[in-house]
C-alpha atoms as a PDB file:
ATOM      1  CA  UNK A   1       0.000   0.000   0.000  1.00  0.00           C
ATOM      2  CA  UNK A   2       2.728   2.114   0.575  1.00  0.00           C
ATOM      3  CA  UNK A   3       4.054   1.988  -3.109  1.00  0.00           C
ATOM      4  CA  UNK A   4       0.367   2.987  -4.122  1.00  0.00           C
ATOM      5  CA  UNK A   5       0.360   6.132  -1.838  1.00  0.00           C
ATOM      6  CA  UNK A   6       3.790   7.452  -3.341  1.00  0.00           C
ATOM      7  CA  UNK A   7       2.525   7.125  -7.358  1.00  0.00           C
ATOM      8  CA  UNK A   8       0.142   9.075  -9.390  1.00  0.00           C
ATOM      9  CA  UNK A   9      -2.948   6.648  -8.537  1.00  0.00           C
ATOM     10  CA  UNK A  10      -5.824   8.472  -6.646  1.00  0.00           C
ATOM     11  CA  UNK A  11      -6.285   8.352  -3.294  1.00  0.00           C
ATOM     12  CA  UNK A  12      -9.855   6.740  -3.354  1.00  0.00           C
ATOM     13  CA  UNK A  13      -8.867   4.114  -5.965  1.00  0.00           C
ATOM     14  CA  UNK A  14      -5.562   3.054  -3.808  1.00  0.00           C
ATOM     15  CA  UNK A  15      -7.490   0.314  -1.826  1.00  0.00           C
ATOM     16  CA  UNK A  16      -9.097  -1.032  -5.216  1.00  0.00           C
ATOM     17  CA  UNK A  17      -5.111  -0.830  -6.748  1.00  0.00           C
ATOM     18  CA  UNK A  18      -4.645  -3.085  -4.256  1.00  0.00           C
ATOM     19  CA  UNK A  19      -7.559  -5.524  -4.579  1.00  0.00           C
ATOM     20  CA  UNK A  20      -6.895  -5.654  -7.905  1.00  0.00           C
ATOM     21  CA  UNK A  21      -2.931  -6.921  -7.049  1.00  0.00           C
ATOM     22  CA  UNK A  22      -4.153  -9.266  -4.381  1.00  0.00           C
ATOM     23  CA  UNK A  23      -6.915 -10.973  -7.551  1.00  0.00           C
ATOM     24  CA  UNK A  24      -3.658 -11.034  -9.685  1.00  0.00           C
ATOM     25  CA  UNK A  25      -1.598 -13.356  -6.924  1.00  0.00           C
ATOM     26  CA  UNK A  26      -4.406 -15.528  -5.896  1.00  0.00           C
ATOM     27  CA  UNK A  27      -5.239 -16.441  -9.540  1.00  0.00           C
ATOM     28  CA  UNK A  28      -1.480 -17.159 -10.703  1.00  0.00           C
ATOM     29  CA  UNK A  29       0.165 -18.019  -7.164  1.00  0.00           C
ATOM     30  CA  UNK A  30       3.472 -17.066  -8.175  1.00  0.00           C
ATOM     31  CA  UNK A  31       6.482 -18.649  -6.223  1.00  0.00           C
ATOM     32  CA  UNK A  32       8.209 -15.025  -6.576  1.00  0.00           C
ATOM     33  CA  UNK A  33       7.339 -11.604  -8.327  1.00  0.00           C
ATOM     34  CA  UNK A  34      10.020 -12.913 -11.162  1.00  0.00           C
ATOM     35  CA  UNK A  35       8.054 -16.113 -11.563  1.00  0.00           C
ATOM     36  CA  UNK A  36       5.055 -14.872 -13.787  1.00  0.00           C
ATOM     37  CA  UNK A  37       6.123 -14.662 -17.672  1.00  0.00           C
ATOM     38  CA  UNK A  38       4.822 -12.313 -20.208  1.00  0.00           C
ATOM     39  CA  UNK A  39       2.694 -14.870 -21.433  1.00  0.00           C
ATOM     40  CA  UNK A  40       1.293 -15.165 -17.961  1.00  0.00           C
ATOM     41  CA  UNK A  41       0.104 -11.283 -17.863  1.00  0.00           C
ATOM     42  CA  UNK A  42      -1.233 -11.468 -21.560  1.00  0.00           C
ATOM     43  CA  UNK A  43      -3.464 -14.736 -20.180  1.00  0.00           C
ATOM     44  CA  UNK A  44      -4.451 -12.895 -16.941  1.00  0.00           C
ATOM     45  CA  UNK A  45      -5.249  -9.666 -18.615  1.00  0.00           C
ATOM     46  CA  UNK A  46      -7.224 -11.831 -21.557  1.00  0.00           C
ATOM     47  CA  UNK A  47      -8.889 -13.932 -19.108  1.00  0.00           C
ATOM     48  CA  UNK A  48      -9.894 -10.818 -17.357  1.00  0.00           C
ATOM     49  CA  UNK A  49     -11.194  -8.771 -20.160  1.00  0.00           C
ATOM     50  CA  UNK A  50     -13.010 -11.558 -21.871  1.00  0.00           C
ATOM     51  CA  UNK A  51     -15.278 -11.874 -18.493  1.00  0.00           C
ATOM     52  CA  UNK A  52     -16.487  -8.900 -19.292  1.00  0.00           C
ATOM     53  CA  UNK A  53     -16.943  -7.751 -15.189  1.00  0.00           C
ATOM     54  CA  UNK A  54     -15.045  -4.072 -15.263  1.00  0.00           C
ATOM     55  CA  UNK A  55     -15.048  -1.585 -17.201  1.00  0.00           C
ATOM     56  CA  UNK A  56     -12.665  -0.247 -19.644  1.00  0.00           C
ATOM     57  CA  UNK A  57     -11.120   2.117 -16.649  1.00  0.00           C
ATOM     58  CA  UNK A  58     -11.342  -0.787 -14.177  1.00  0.00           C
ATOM     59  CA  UNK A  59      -9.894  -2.347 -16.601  1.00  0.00           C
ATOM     60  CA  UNK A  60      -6.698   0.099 -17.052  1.00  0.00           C
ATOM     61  CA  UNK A  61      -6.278   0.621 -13.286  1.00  0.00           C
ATOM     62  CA  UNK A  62      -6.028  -3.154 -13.156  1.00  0.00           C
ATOM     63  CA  UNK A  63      -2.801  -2.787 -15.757  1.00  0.00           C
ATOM     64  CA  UNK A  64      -1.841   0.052 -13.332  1.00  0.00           C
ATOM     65  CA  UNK A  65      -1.784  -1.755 -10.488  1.00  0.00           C
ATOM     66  CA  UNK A  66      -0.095  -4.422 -11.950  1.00  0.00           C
ATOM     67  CA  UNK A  67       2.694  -1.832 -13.405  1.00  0.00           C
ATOM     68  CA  UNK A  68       3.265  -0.622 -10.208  1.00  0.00           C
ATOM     69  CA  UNK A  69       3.363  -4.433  -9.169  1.00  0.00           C
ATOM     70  CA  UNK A  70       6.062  -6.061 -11.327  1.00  0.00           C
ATOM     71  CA  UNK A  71       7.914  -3.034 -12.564  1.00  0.00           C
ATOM     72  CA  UNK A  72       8.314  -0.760  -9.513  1.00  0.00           C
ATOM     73  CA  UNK A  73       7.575  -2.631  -6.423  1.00  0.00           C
ATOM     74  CA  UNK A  74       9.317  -6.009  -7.435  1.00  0.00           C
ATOM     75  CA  UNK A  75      11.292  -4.760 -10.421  1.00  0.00           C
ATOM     76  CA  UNK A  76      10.792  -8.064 -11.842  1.00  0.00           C
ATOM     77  CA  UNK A  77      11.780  -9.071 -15.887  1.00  0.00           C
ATOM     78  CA  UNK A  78       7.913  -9.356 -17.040  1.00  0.00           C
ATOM     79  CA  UNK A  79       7.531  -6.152 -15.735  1.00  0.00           C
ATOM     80  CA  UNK A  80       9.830  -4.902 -18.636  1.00  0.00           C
ATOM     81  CA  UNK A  81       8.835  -7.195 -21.241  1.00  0.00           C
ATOM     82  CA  UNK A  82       5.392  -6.807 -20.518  1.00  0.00           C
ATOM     83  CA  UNK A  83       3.713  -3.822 -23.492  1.00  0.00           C
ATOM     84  CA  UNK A  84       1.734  -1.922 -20.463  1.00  0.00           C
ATOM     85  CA  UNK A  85       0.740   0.632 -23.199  1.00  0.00           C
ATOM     86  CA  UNK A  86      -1.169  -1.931 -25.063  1.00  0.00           C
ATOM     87  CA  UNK A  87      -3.212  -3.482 -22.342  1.00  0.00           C
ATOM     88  CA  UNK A  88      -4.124   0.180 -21.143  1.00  0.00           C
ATOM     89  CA  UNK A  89      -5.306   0.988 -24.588  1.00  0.00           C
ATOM     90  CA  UNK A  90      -6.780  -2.582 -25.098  1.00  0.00           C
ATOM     91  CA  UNK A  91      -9.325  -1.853 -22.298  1.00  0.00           C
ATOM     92  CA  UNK A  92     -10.837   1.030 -23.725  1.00  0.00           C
ATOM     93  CA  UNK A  93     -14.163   0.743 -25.112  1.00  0.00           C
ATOM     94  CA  UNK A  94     -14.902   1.338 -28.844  1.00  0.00           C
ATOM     95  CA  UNK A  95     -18.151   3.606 -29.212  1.00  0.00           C
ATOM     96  CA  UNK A  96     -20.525   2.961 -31.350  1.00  0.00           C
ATOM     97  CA  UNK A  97     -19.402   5.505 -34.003  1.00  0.00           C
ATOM     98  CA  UNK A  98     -16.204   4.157 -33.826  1.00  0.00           C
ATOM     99  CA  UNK A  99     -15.083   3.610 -37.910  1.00  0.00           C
ATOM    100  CA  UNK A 100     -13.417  -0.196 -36.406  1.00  0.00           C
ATOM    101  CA  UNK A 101     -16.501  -1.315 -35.730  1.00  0.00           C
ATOM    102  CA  UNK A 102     -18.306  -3.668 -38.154  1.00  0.00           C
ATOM    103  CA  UNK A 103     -21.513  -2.851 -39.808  1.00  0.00           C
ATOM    104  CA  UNK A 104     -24.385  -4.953 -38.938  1.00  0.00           C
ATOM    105  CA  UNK A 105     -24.625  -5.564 -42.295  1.00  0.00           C
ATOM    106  CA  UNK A 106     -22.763  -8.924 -44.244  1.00  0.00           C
ATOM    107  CA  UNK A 107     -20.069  -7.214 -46.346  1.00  0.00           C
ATOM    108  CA  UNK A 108     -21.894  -8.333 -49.427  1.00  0.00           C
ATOM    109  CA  UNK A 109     -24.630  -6.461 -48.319  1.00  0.00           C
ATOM    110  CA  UNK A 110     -22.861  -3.133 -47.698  1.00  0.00           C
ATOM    111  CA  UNK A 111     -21.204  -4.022 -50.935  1.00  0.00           C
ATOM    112  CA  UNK A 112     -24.626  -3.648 -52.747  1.00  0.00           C
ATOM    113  CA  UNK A 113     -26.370  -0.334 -51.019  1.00  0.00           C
ATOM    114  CA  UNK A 114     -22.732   1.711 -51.740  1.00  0.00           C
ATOM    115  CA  UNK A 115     -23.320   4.407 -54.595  1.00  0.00           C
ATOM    116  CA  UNK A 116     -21.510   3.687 -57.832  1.00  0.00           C
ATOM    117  CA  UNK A 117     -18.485   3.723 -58.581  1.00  0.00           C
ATOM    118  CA  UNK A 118     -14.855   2.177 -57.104  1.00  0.00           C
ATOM    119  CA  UNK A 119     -15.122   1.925 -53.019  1.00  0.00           C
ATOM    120  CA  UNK A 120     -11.411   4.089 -53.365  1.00  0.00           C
ATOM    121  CA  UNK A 121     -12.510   6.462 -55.877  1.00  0.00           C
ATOM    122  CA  UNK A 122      -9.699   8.832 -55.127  1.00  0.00           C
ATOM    123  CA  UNK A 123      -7.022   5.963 -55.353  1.00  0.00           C
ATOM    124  CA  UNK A 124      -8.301   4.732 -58.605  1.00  0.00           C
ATOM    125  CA  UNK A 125      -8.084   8.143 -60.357  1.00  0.00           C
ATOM    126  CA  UNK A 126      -4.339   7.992 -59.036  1.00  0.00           C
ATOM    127  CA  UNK A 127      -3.445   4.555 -60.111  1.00  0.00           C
ATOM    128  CA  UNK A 128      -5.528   3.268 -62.825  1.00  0.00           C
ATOM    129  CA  UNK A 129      -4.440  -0.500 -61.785  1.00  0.00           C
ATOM    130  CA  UNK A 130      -6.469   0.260 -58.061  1.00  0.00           C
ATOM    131  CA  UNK A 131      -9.879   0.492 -60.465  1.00  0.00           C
ATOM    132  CA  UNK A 132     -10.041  -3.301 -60.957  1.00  0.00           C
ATOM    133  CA  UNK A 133      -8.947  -3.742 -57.132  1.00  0.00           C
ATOM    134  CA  UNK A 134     -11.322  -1.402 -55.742  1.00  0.00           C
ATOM    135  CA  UNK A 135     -14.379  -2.016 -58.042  1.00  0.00           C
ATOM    136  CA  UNK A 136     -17.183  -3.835 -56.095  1.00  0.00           C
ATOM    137  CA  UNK A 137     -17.704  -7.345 -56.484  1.00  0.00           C
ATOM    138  CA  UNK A 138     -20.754  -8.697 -58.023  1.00  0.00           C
END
């Protein structure tokens, strides 16, 4: 707790920082903080996320937490082979205007209600060889 009180976490999300560490230990019972690999954390943190329980800043103050865990308490090797940037960005939440997010439509579909002409119009002006590429299939 004392690690959590000196870093940048908040003071009302400290005793969840460490709930969150405590989860982490129970589920892999590590002999040492240098015993979990990094394929290890990429299980826990894909086990975790595909329950579906937290949300996407739960989610990142888990990966916190965990940082603060294996890099800075323990200073063990995951913690530097670990990408802590990914997970943290992994947990965020896609809205629903997001342009990643699949249609609801089959791409066949979507294929047939576009207006006319090549899906990469301004491409295919370019570079006459992206017309055939881009034209829709039928």
């Amino acid at each position: 707790m004392a690690l959590v009180e000196r870093t940048r976490a908040p003071e009302k999300a400290r005793p969840h920082y460490v709930r969150f560490v405590e989860a982490f230990l129970r589920e892999l019972h590590p002999e040492s903080f240098s015993a979990p690999s990094g394929e290890d954390i990429t299980e826990y943190f894909q086990r975790l996320s595909s329950k579906n329980k937290l949300s996407d800043w739960q989610f990142r103050q888990v990966v916190d937490a965990l940082q603060l865990l294996l890099v800075d308490l323990a200073q063990a090797p995951v913690g530097k082979q670990a990408d802590w940037d990914y997970w943290k960005e992994a947990g965020k939440t896609l809205g629903i205007h997001d342009p990643t997010l699949a249609n609801e439509q089959a791409p066949g579909e979507r294929m047939a209600t576009r207006s006319a002409g090549p899906i990469f119009r301004c491409s295919t002006e370019a570079f006459a060889i992206w017309a055939s590429l881009a034209a829709p299939l039928v």
